[in-house]
Protein backbone atom coordinates (compact mmCIF):
# COMPACT_ATOMS: atom_id res chain seq x y z
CA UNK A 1 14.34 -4.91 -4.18
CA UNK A 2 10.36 -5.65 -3.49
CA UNK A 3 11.21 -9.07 -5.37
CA UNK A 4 10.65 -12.68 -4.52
CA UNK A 5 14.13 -14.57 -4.59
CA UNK A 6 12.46 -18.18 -3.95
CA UNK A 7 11.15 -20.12 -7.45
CA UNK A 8 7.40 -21.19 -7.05
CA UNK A 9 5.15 -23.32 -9.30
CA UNK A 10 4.85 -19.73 -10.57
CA UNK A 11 8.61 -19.28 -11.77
CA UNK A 12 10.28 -16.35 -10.09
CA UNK A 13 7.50 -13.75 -9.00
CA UNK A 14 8.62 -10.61 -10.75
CA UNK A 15 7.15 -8.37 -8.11
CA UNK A 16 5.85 -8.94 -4.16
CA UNK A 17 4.78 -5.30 -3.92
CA UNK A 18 3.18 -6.17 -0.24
CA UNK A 19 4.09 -9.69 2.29
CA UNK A 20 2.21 -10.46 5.25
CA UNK A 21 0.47 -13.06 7.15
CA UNK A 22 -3.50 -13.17 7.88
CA UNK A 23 -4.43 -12.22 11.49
CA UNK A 24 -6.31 -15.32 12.96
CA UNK A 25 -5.10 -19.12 13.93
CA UNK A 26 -6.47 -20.43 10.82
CA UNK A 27 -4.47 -18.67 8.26
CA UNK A 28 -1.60 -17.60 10.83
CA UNK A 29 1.04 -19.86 8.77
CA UNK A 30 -0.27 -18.41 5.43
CA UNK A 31 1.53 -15.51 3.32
CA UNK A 32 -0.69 -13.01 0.96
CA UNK A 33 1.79 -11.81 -1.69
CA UNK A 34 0.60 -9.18 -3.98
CA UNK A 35 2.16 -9.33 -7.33
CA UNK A 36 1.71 -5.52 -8.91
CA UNK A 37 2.32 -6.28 -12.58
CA UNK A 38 0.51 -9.74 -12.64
CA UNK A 39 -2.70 -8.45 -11.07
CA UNK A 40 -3.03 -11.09 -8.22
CA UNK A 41 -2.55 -11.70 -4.57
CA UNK A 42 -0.92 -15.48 -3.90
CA UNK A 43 -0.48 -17.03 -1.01
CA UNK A 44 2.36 -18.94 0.47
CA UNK A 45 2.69 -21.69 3.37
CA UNK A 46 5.16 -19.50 5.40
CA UNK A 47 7.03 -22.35 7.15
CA UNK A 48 7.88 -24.21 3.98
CA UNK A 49 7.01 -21.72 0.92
CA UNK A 50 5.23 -23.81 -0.21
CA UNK A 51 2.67 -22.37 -3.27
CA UNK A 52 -0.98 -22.42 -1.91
CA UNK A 53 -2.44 -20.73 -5.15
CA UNK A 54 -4.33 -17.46 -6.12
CA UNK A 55 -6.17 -15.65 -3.67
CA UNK A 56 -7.41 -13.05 -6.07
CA UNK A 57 -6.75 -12.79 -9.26
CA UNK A 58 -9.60 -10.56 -10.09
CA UNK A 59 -10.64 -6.73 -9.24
CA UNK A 60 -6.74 -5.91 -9.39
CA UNK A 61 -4.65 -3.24 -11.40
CA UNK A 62 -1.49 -3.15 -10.24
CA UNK A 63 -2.19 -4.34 -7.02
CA UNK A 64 0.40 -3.13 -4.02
CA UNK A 65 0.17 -2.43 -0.48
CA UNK A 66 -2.11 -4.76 1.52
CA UNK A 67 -3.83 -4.59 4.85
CA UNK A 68 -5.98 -6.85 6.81
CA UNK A 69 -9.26 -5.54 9.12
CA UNK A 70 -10.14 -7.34 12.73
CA UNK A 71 -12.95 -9.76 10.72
CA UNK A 72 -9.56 -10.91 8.63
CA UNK A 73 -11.09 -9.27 5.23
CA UNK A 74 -7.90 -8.19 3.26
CA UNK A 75 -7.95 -5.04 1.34
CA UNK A 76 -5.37 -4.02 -1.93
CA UNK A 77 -4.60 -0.98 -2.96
CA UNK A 78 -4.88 -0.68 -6.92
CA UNK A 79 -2.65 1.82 -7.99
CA UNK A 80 -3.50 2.44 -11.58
CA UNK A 81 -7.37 1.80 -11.04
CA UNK A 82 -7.00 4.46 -8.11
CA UNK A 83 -8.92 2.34 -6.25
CA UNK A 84 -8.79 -0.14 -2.86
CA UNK A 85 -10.46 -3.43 -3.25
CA UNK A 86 -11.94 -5.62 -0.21
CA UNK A 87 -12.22 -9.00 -0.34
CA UNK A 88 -13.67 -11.07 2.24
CA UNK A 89 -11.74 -13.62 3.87
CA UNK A 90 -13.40 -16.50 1.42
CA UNK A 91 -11.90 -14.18 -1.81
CA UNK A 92 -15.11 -12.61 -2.71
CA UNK A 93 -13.99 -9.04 -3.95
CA UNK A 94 -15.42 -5.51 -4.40
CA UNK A 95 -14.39 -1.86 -4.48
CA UNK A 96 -13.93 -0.55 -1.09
CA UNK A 97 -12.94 2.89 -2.25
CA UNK A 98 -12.12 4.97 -5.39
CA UNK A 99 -10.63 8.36 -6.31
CA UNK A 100 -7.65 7.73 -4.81
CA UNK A 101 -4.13 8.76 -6.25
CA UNK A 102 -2.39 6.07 -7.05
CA UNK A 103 -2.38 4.44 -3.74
CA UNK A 104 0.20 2.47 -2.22
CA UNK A 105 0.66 1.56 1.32
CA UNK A 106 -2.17 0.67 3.80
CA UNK A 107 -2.29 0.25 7.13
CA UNK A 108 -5.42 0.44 9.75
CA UNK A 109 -5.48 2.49 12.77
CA UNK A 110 -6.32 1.58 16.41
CA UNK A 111 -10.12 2.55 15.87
CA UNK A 112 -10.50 0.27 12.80
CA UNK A 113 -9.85 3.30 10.13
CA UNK A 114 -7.84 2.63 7.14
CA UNK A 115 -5.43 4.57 5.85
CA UNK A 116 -3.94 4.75 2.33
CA UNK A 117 -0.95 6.69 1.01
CA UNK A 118 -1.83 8.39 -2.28
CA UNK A 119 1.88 8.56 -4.24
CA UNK A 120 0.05 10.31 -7.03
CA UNK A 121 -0.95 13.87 -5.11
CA UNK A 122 1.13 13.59 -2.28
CA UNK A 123 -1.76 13.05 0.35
CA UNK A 124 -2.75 10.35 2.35
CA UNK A 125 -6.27 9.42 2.51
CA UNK A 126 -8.60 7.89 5.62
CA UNK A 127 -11.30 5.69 5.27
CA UNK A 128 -13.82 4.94 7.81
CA UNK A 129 -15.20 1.51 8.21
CA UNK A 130 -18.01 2.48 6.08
CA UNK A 131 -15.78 3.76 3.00
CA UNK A 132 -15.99 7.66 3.84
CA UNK A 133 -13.03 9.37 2.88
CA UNK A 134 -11.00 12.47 3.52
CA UNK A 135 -7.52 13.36 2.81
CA UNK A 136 -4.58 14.48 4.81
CA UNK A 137 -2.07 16.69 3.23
CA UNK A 138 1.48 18.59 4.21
CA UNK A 139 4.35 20.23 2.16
CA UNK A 140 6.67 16.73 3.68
CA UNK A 141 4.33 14.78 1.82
CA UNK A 142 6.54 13.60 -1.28
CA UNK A 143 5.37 10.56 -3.09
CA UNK A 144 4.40 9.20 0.21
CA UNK A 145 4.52 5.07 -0.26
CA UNK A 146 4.59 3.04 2.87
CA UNK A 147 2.41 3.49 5.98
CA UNK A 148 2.58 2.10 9.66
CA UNK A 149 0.90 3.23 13.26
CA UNK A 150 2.90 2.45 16.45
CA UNK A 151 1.48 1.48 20.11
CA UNK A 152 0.17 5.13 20.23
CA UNK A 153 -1.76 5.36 17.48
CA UNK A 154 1.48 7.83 15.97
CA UNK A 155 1.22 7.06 12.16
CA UNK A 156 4.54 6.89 10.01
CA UNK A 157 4.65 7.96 6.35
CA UNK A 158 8.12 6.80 4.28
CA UNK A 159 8.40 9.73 2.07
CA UNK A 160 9.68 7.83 -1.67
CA UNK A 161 10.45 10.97 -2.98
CA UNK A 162 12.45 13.04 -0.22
CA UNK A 163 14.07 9.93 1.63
CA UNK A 164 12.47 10.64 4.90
CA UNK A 165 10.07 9.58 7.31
CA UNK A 166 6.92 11.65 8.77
CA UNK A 167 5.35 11.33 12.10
CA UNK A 168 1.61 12.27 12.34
CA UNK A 169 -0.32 12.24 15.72
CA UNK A 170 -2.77 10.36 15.77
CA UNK A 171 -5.18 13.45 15.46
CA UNK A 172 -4.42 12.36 11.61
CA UNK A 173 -6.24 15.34 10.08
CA UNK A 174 -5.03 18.25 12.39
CA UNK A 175 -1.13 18.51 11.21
CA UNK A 176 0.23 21.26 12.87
CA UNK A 177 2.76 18.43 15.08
CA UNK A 178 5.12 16.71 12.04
CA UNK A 179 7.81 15.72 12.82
CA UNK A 180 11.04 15.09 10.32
CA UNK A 181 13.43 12.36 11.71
CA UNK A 182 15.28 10.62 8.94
CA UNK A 183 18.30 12.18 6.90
CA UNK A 184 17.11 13.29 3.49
CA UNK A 185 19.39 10.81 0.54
CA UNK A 186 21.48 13.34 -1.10
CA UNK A 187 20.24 12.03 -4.35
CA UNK A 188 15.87 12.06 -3.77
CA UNK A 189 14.57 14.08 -6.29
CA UNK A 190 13.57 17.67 -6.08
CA UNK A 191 10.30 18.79 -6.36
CA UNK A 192 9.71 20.70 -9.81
CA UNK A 193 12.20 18.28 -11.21
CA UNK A 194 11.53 15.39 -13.71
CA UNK A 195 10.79 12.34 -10.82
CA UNK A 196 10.66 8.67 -11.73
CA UNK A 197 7.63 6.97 -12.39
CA UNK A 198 6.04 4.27 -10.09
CA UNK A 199 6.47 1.78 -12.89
CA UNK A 200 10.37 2.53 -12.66
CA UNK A 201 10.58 2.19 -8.84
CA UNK A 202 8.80 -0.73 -8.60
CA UNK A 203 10.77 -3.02 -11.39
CA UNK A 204 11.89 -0.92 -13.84
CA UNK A 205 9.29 -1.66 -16.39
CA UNK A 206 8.24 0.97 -19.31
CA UNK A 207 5.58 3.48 -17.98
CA UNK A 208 2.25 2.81 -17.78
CA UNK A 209 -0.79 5.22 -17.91
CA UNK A 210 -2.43 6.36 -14.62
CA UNK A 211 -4.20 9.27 -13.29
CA UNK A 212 -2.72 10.72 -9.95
CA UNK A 213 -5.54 13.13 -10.34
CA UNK A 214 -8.73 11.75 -9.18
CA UNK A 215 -9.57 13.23 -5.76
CA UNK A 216 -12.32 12.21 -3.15
């Protein structure tokens, strides 16, 4: 449902588009909540859920998947600026990357490389440390959303569109080994058919302008 059920100072947050907890012992009992159609990140006291405030309420355009580095900076993927914002563990905030398409989940590799899935084109783009980009691409791309590496460095991509899951190794760019291992849902879309938007999937709100588009 990518909702929160628990009423905050807030009122009921209409959208947690990303949950997780800040690597480190001095934040480890604090939740970063990004809230995609109010444009901030919140946190939460994870033992209690308790309201701790805004993180960010700046820098952010839909703001969805999330992703901390080793140093404990947190980065957001914007989806309608097309953009990933960094912001350093004291909230300061700044464009990390841009030319994206409509990015979604984040995750870091083993080697300190991010990596964003662009639901927009149907790619999914890796950023060095330093912000250098390139993309990935394969045909069992299809609105790829939600990321995650395992012990290997093997990266996962939840397909939105086609209801499965791919498996990359972790040579990333060089995709000759994919490998298909979730049943398709006998109602995903088909490509070359009218799709939902990623206003729709995420709470059913009206569509909104973006720009899949933009490349690298």
């Amino acid at each position: 449902m990518n909702s929160i059920r628990n009423h905050t100072s807030l009122g009921p947050l209409a959208v947690a588009a990303a949950l997780l907890a800040a690597p480190g012992p001095s934040h480890a009992d604090t939740l970063y909540v990004s809230t995609a159609f109010n444009n901030t990140i919140e946190m939460f006291d994870s033992a209690t859920g308790a309201d701790l405030g805004a993180f960010a309420n700046t820098g952010l355009n839909c703001p969805y998947g999330l992703a901390f580095d080793s140093a404990g900076n947190l980065y957001a993927a914007n989806i309608f600026a097309n953009t990933i914002e960094k912001f350093t563990p004291g909230g300061a905030g700044a464009v990390f990357a841009s030319g994206l398409g409509w990015p979604c989940g984040l995750a870091f590799d083993r080697t300190g490389n991010l990596y964003a899935a662009n639901y927009g084109d149907d790619t999914i783009a890796k950023l060095t440390p330093e912000g250098v980009g390139s993309l990935i691409a394969a045909p069992e791309l299809f609105y790829p959303a939600g990321l995650a590496f395992d012990a290997a460095g093997n990266l996962y991509v939840a397909n939105c569109g086609g209801g499965t899951i791919v498996k990359f190794t972790p040579d990333g760019v060089e995709i000759e080994q994919i490998k298909l291992f979730a049943r398709q849902r006998a109602h995903a879309p088909a490509r070359g058919k009218s799709r939902r938007s990623l206003d729709e999937i995420i709470s059913n709100q009206p569509v909104r302008a973006g720009n899949p588009s933009q490349r690298f």
